[in-house]
C-alpha atoms as a PDB file:
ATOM      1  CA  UNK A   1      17.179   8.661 -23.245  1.00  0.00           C
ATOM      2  CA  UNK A   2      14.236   7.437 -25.166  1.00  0.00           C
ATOM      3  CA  UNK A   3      11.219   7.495 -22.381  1.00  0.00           C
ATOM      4  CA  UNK A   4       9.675   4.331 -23.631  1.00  0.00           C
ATOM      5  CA  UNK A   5      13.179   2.466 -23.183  1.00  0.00           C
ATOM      6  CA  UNK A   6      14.165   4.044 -19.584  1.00  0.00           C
ATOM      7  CA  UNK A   7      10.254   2.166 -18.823  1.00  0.00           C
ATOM      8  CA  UNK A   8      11.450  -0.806 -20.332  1.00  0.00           C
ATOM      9  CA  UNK A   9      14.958  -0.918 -18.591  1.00  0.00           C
ATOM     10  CA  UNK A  10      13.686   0.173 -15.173  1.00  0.00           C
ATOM     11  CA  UNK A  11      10.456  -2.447 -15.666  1.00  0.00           C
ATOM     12  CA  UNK A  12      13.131  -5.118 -16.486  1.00  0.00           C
ATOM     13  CA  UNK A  13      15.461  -4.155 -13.770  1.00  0.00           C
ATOM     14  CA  UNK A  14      12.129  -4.351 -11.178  1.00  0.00           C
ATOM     15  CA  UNK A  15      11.594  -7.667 -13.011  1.00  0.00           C
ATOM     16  CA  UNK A  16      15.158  -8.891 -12.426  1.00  0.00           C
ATOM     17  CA  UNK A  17      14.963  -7.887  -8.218  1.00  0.00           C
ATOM     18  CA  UNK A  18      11.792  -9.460  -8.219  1.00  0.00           C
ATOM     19  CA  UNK A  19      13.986 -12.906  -9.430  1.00  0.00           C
ATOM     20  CA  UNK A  20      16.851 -12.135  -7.219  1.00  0.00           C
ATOM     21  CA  UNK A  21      15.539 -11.071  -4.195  1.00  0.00           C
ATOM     22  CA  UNK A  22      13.375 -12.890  -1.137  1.00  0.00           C
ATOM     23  CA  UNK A  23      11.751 -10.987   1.702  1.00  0.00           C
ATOM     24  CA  UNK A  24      11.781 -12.104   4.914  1.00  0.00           C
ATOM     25  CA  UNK A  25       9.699 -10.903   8.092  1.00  0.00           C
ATOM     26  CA  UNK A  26       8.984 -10.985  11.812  1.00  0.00           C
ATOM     27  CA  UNK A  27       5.826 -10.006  12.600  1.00  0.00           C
ATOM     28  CA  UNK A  28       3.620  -9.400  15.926  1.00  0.00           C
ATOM     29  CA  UNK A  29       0.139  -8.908  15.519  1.00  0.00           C
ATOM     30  CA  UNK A  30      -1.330  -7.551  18.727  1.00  0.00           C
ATOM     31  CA  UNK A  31      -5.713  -7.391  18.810  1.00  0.00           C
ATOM     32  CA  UNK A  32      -7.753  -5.292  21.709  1.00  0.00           C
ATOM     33  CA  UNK A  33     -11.495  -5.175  21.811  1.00  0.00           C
ATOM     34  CA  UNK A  34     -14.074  -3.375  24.198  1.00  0.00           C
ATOM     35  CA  UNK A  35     -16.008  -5.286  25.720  1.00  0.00           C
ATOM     36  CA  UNK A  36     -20.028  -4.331  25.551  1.00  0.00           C
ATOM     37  CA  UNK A  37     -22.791  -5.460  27.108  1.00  0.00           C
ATOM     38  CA  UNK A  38     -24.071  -8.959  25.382  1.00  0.00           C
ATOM     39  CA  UNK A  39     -20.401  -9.190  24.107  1.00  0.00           C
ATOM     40  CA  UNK A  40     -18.842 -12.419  25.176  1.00  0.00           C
ATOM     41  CA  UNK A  41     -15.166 -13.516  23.886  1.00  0.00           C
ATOM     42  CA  UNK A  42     -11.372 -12.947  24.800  1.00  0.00           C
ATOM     43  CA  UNK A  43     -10.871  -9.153  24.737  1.00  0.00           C
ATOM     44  CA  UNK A  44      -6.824  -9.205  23.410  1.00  0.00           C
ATOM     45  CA  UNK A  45      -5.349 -11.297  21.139  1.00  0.00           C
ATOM     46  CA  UNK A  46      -1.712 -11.580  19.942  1.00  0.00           C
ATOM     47  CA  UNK A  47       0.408 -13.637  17.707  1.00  0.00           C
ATOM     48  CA  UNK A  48       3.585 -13.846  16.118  1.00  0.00           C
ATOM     49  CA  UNK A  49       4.321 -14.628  12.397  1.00  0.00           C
ATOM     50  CA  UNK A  50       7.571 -15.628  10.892  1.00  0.00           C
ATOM     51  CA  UNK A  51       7.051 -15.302   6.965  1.00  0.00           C
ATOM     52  CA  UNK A  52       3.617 -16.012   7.619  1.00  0.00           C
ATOM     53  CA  UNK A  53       4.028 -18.925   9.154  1.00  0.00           C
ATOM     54  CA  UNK A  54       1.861 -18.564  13.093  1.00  0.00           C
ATOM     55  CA  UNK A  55       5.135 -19.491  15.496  1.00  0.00           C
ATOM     56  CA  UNK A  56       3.578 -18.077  18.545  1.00  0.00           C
ATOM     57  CA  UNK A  57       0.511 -17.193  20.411  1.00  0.00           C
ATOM     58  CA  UNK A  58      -1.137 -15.289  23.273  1.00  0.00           C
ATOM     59  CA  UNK A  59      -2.763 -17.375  25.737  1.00  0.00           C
ATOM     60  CA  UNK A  60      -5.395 -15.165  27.700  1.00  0.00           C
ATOM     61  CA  UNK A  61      -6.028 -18.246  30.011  1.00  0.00           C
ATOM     62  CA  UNK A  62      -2.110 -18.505  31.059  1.00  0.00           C
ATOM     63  CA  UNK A  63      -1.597 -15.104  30.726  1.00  0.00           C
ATOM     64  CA  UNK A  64       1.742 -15.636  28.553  1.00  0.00           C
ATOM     65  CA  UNK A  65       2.919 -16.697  25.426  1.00  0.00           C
ATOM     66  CA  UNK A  66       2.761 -20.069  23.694  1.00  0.00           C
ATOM     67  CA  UNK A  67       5.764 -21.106  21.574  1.00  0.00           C
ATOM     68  CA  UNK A  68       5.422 -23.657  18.788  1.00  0.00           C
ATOM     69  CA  UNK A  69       7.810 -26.381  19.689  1.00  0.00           C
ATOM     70  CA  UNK A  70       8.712 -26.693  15.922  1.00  0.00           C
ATOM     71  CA  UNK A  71      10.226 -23.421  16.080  1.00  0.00           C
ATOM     72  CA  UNK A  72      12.648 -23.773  19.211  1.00  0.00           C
ATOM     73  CA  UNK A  73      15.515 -22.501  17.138  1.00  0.00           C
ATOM     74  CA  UNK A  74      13.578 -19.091  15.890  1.00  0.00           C
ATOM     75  CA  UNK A  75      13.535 -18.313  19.638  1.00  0.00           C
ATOM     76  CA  UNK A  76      17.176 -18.786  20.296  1.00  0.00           C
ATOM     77  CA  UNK A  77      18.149 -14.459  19.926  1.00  0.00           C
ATOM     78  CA  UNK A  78      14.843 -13.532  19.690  1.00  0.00           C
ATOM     79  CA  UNK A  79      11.596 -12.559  21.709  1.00  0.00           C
ATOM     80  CA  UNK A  80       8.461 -10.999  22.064  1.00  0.00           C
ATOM     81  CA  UNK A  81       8.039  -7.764  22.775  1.00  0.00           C
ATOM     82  CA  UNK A  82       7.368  -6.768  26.711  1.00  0.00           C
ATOM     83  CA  UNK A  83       4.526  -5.225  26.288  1.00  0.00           C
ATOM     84  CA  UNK A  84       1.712  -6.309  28.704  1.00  0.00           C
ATOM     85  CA  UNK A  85      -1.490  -7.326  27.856  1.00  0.00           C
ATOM     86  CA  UNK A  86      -3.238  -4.215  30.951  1.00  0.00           C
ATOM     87  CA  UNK A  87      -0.804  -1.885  28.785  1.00  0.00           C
ATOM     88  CA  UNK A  88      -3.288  -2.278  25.867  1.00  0.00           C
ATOM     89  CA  UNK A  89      -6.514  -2.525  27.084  1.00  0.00           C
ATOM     90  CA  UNK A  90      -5.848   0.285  28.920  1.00  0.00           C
ATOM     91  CA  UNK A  91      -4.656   2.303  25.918  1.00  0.00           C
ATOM     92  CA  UNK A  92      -7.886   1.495  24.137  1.00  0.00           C
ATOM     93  CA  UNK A  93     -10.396   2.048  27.331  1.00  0.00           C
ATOM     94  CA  UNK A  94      -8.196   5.450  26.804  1.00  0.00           C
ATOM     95  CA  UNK A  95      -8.775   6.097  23.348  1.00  0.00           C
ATOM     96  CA  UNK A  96     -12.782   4.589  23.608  1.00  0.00           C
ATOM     97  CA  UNK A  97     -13.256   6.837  26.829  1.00  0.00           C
ATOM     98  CA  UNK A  98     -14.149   3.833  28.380  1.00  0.00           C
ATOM     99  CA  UNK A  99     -14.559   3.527  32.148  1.00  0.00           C
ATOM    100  CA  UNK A 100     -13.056   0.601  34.725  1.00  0.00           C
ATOM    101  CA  UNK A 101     -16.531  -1.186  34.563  1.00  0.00           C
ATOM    102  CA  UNK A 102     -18.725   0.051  31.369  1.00  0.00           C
ATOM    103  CA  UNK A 103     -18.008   0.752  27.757  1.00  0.00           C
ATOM    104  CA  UNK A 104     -20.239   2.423  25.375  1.00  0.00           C
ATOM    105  CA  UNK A 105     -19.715   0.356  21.884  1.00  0.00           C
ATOM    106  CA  UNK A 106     -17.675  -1.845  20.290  1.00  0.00           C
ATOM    107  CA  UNK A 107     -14.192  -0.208  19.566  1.00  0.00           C
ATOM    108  CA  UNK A 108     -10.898  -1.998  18.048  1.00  0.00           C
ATOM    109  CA  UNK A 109      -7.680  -1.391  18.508  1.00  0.00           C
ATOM    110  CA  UNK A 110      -4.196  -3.323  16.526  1.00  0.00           C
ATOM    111  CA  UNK A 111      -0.480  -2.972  16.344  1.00  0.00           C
ATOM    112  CA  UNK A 112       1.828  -4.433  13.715  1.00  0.00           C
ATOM    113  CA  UNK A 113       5.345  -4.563  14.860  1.00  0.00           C
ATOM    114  CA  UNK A 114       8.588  -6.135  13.580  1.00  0.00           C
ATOM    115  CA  UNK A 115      11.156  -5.994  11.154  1.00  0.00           C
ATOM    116  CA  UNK A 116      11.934  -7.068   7.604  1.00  0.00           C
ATOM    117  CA  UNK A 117      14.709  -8.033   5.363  1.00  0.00           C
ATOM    118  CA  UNK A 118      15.649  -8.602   1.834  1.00  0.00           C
ATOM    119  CA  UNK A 119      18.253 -10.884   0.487  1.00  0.00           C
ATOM    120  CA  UNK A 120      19.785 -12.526  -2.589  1.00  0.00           C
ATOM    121  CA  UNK A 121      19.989 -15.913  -3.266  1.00  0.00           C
ATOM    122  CA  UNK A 122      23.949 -15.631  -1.584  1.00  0.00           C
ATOM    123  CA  UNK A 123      22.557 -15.015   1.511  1.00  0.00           C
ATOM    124  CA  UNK A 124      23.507 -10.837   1.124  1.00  0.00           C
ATOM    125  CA  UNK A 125      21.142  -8.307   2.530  1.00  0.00           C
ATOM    126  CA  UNK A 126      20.449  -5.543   0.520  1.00  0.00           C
ATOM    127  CA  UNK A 127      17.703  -3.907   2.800  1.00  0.00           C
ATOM    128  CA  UNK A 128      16.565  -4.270   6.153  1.00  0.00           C
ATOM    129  CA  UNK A 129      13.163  -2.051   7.965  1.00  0.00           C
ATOM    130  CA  UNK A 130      11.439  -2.075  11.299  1.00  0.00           C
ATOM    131  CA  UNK A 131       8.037  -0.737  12.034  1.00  0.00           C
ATOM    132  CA  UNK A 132       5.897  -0.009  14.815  1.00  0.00           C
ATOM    133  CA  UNK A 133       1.909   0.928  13.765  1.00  0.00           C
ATOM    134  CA  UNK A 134      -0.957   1.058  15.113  1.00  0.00           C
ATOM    135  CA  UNK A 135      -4.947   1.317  14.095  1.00  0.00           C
ATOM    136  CA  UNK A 136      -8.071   1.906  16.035  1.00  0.00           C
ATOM    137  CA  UNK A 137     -11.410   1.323  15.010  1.00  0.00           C
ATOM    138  CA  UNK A 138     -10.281  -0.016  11.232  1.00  0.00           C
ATOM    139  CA  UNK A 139      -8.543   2.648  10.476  1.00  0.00           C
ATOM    140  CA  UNK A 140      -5.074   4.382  10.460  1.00  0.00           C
ATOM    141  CA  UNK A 141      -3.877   5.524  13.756  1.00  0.00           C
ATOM    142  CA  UNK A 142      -0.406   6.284  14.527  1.00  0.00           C
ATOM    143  CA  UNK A 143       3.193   4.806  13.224  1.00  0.00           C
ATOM    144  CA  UNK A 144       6.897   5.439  14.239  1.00  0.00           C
ATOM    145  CA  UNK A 145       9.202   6.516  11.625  1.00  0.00           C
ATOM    146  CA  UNK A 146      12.178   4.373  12.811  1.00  0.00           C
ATOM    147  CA  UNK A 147      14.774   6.632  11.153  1.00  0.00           C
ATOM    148  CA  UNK A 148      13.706   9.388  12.796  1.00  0.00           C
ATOM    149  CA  UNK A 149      12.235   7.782  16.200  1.00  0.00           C
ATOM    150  CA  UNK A 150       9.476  10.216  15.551  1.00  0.00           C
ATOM    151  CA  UNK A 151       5.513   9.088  16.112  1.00  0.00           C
ATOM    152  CA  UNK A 152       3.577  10.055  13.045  1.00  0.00           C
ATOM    153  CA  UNK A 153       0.010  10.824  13.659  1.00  0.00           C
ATOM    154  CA  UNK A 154      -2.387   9.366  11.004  1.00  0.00           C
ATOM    155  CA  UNK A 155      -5.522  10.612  12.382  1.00  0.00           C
ATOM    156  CA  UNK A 156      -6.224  13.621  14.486  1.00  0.00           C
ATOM    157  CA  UNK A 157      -7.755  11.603  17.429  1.00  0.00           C
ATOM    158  CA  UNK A 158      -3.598  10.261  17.723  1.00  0.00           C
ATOM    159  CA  UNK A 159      -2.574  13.638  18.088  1.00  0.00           C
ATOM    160  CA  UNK A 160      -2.083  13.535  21.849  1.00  0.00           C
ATOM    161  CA  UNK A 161      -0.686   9.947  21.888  1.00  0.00           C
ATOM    162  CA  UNK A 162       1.874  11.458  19.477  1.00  0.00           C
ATOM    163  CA  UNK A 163       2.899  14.499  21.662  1.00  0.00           C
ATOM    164  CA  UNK A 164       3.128  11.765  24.706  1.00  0.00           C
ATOM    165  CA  UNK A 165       5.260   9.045  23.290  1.00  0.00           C
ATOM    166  CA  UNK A 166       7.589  11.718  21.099  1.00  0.00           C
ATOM    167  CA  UNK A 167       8.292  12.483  24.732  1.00  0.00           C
ATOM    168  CA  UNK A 168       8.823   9.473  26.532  1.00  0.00           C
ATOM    169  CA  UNK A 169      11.884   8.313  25.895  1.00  0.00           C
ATOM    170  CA  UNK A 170      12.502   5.367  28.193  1.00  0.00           C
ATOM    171  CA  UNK A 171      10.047   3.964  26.080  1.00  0.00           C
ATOM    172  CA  UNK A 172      11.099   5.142  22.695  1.00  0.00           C
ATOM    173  CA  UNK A 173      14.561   3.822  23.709  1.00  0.00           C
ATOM    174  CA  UNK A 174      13.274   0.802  24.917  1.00  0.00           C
ATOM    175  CA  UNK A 175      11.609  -0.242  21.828  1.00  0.00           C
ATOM    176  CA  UNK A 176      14.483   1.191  19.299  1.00  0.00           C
ATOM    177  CA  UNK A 177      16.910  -1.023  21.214  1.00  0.00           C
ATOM    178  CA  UNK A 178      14.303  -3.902  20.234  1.00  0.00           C
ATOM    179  CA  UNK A 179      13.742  -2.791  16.902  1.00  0.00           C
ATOM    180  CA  UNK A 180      17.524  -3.488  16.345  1.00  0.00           C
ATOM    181  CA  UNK A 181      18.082  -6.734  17.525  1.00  0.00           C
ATOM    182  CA  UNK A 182      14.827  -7.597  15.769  1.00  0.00           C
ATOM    183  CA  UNK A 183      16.725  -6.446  12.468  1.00  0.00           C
ATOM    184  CA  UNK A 184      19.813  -8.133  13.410  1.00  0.00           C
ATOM    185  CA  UNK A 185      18.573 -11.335  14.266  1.00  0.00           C
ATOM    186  CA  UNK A 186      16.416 -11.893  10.735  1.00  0.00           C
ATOM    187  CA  UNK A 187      19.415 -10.538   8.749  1.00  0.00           C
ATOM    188  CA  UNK A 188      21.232 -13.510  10.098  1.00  0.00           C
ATOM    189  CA  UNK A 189      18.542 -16.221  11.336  1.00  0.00           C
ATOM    190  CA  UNK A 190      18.154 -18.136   7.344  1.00  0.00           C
ATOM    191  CA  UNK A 191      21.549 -18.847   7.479  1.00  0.00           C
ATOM    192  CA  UNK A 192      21.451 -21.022  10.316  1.00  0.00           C
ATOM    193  CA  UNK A 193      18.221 -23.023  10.141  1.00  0.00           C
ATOM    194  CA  UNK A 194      18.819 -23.250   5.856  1.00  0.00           C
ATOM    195  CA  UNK A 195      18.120 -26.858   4.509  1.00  0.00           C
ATOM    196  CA  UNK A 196      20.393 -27.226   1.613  1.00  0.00           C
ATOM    197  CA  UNK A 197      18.854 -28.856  -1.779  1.00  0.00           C
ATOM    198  CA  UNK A 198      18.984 -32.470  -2.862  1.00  0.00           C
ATOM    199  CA  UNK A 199      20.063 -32.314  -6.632  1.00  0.00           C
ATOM    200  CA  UNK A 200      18.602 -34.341  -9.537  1.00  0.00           C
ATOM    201  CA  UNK A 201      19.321 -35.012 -12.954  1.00  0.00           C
ATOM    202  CA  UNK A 202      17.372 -37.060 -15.539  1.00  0.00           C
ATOM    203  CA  UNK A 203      16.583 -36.955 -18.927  1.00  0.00           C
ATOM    204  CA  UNK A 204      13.611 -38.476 -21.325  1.00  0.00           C
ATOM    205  CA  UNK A 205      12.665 -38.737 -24.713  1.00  0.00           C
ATOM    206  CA  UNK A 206      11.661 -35.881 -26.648  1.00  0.00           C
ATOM    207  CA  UNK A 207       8.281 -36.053 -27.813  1.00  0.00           C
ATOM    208  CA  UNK A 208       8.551 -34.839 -31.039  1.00  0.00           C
ATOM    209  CA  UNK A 209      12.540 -35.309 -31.914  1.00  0.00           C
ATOM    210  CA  UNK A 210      13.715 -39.072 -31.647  1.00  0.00           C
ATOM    211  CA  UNK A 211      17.088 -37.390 -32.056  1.00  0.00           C
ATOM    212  CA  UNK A 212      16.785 -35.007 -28.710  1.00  0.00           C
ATOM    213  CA  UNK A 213      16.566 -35.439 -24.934  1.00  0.00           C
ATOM    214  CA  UNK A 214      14.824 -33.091 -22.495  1.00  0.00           C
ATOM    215  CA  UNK A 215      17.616 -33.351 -19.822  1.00  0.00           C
ATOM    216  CA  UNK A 216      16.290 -31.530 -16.488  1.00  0.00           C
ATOM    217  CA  UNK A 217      17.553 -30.756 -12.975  1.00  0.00           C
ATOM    218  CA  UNK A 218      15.686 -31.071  -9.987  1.00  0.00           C
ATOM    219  CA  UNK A 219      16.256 -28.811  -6.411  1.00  0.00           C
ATOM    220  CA  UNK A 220      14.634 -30.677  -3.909  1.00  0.00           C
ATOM    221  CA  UNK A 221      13.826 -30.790   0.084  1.00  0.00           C
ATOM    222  CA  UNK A 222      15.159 -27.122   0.059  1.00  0.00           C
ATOM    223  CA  UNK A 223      14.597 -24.402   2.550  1.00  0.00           C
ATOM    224  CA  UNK A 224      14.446 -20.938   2.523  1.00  0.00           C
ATOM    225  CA  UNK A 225      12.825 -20.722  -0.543  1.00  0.00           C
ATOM    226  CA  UNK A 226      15.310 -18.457  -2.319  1.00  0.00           C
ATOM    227  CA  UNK A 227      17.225 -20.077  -5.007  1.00  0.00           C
ATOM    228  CA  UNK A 228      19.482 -19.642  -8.878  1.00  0.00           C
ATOM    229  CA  UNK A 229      19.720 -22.658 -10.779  1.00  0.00           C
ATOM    230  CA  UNK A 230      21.281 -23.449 -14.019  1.00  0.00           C
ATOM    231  CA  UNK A 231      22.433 -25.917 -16.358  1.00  0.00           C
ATOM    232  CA  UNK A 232      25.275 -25.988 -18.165  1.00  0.00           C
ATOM    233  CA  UNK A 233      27.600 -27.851 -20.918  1.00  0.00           C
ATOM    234  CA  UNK A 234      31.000 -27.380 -20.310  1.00  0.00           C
ATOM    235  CA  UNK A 235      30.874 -24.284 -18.257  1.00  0.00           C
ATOM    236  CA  UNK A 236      28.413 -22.880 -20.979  1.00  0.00           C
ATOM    237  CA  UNK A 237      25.130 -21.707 -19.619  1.00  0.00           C
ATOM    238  CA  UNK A 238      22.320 -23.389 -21.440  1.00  0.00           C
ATOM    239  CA  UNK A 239      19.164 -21.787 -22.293  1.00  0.00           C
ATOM    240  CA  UNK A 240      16.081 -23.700 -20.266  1.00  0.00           C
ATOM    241  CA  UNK A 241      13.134 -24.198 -22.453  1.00  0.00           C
ATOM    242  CA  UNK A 242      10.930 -24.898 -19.439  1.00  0.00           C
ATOM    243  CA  UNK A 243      10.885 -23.857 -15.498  1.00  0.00           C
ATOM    244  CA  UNK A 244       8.666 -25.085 -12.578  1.00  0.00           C
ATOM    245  CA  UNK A 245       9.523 -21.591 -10.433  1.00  0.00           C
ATOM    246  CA  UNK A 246       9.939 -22.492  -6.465  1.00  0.00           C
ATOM    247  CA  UNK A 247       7.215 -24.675  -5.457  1.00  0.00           C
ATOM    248  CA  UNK A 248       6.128 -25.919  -1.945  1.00  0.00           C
ATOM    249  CA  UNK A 249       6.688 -29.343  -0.913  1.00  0.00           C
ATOM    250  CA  UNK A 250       4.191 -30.617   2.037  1.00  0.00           C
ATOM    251  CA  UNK A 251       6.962 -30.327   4.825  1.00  0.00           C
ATOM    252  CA  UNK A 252       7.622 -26.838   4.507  1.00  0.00           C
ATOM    253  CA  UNK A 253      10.342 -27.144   2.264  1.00  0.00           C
ATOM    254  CA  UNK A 254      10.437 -26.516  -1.351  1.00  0.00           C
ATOM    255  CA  UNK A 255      11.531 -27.624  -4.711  1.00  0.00           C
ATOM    256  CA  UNK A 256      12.645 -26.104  -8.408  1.00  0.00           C
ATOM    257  CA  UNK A 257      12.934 -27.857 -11.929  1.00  0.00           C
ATOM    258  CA  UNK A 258      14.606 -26.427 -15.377  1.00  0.00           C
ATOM    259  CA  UNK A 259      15.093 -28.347 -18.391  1.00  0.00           C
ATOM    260  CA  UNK A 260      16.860 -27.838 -21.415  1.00  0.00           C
ATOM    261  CA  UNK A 261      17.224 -29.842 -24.874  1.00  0.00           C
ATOM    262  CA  UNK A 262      20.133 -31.625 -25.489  1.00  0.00           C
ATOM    263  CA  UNK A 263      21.193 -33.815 -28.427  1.00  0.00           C
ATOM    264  CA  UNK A 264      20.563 -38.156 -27.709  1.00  0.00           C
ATOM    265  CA  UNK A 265      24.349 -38.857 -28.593  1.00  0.00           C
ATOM    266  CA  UNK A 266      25.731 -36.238 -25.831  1.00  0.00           C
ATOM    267  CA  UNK A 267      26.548 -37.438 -22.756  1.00  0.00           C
ATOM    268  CA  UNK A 268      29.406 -35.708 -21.200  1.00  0.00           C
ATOM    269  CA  UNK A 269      29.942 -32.464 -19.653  1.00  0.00           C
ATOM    270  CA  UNK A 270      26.524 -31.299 -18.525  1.00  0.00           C
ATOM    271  CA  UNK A 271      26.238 -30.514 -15.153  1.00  0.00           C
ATOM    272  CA  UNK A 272      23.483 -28.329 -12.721  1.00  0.00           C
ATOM    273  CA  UNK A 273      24.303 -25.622 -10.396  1.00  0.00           C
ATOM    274  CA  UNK A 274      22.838 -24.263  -7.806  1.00  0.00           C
ATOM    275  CA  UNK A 275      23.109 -21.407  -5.738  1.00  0.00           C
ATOM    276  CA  UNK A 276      21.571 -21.470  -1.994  1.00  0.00           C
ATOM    277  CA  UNK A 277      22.265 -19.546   1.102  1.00  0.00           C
ATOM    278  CA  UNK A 278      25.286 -18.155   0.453  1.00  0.00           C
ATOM    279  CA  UNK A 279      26.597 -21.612  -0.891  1.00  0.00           C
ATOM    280  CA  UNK A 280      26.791 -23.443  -4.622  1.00  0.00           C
ATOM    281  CA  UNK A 281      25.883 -26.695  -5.043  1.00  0.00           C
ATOM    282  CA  UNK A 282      26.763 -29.060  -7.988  1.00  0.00           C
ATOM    283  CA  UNK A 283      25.450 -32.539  -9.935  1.00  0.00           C
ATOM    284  CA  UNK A 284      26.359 -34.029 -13.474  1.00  0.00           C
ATOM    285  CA  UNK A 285      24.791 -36.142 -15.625  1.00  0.00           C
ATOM    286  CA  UNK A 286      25.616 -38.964 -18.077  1.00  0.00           C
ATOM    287  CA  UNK A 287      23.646 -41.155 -20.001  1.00  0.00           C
ATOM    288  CA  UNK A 288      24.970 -44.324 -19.557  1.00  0.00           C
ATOM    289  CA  UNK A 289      25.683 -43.826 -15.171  1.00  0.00           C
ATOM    290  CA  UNK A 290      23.950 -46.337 -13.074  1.00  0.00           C
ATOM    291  CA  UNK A 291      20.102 -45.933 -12.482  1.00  0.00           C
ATOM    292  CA  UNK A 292      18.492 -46.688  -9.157  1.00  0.00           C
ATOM    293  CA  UNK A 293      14.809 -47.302  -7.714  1.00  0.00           C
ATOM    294  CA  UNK A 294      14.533 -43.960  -6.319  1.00  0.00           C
ATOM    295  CA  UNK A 295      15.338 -41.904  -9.252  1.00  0.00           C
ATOM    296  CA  UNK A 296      12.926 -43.608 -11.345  1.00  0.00           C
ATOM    297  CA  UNK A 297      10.080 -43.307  -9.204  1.00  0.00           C
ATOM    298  CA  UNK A 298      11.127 -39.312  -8.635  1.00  0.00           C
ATOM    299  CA  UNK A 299      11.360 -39.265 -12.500  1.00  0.00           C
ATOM    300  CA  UNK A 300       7.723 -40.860 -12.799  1.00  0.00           C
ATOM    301  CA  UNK A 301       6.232 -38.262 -10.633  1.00  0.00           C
ATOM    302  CA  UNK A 302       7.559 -35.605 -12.179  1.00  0.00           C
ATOM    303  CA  UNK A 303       6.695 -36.883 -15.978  1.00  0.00           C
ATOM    304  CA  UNK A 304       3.326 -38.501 -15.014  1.00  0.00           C
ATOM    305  CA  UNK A 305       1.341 -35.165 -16.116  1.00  0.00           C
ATOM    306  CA  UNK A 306       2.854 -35.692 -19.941  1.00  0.00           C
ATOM    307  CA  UNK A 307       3.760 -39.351 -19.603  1.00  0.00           C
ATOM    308  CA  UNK A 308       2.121 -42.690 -19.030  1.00  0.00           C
ATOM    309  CA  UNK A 309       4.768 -43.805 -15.886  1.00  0.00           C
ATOM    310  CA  UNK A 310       5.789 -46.824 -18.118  1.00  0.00           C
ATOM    311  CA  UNK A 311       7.052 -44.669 -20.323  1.00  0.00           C
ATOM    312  CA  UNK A 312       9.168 -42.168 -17.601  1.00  0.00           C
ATOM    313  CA  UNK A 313      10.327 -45.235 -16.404  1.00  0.00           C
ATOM    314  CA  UNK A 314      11.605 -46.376 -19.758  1.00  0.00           C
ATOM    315  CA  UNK A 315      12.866 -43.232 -20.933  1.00  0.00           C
ATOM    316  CA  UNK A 316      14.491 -42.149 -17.932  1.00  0.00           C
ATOM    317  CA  UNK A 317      18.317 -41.794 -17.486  1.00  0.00           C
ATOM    318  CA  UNK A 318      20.274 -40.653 -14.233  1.00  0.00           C
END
């Protein structure tokens, strides 16, 4: 094979997972810090992040965690990890040489621990990955290798914690048997706490064709972000000449547009599909079907940026 083409296939095929595919994470984000002399300030720090999104917190003056109420569900076969809060200050008094009452220096010490997964727009995992790593003083420590349930030292003051956890198996156990439901729970948490979309179709007057409409369909109020859409004329695909791409709405859901150009005197047998979680949803359009308040005004807001609104309103049709 031609090496320039194999770059342009595999770039494509990159280009293509990149479409099809949405990572999803659980994340705990554990901080330590000496404490010096003239150093004032919470010592540890933890959260958790789902997607990036803060859902929990460490609360040095409870001594426990703090659960956004938002997230109840999240929490449901999930938790944190049982690690205490001694168990880490005490690993980096260890690693800083630090003493019950006096520490030379400022030292650092973090751990990233979770799991991932990638899916498809039909809800189908194609990958999951846990991880366990750790970094002291802003810089590479040591991480597990959960394949192999093998520490991997990344600096050589981790060599000893490497020969002492490789050893400890209660622990390593403990946190593989973690590490798994962590994994099993994301792989199937989406599913249940998806928002399906609220379909949309319109179409206006084309700008510079009297004779053509620019019909588009509208994915609304949807959540997780993954999502196909298409439009089509009698079960043929259309081309779109324009698409928004997944946008953000301001309550943590999320919208898509495509539009495509269609004749003025065609009315029947377009319709817009979309594909969410594992489930396909469907809308058609006609010209002539009955148009209400809340269609114009959606129609308005999403023309305003080309169109005066009297126009959208005018040239508007559900």
């Amino acid at each position: 094979m031609d090496l320039k083409f194999f770059f342009i296939v595999l770039f494509a095929y990159i280009g293509l997972r990149g479409v099809y595919s949405e990572r999803h994470h659980l994340l705990f984000v554990y901080t330590v810090l000496t404490k010096p002399d003239g150093v004032s300030g919470p010592v540890f720090s933890a959260v958790c992040l789902y997607d990036d999104r803060c859902i929990s917190h460490y609360s040095n003056e409870e001594q426990t965690w703090n659960r956004d109420r938002f997230d109840a569900e999240i929490w449901r076969y999930t938790r944190e990890p049982d690690d205490s809060r001694d168990w880490f200050i005490n690993l980096l008094n260890t690693l800083a040489n630090c003493t019950s009452s006096r520490c030379d220096g400022l030292h650092t010490l973090q751990r990233r621990v979770g799991c991932e997964v990638d899916k498809h727009p039909d809800d189908a995992v194609m990958n999951v990955n846990a991880f366990d790593e750790y970094g002291y003083d802003g810089e590479d420590f040591i991480f597990l290798n959960y394949y192999t349930m093998q520490w991997i030292d990344k600096s050589p003051k981790a060599k000893e914690t490497k020969t002492k956890w490789d050893s400890d198996r209660v622990l390593n156990d403990h946190l593989q048997l973690y590490l798994n439901d962590c994994m099993d729970w994301i792989s199937t948490y989406n599913a249940s706490i998806s928002t399906p979309p609220a379909l949309h179709m319109f179409a206006s007057a084309a700008p510079h064709d009297q004779s053509e409409l620019n019909l588009t369909c509208l994915a609304t109020g949807f959540s997780p972000k993954l999502i196909e859409m298409k439009i089509t004329l009698n079960n043929i695909t259309l081309q779109p000449f324009s698409s928004s791409g997944v946008r953000p709405n301001v309550n943590q859901t999320f919208q898509m547009r495509a539009s495509v150009k269609i004749h003025r005197d065609e009315k029947q047998g377009y319709e817009c599909h979309v594909l969410h979680s594992g489930q396909t949803f469907t809308t058609t359009w006609g010209k002539y079907d009955h148009i209400n308040s809340q269609t114009l005004i959606l129609c308005a807001k999403l023309l305003y940026s080309s169109f005066l609104l009297q126009l959208a309103a005018q040239n508007c049709y559900l």
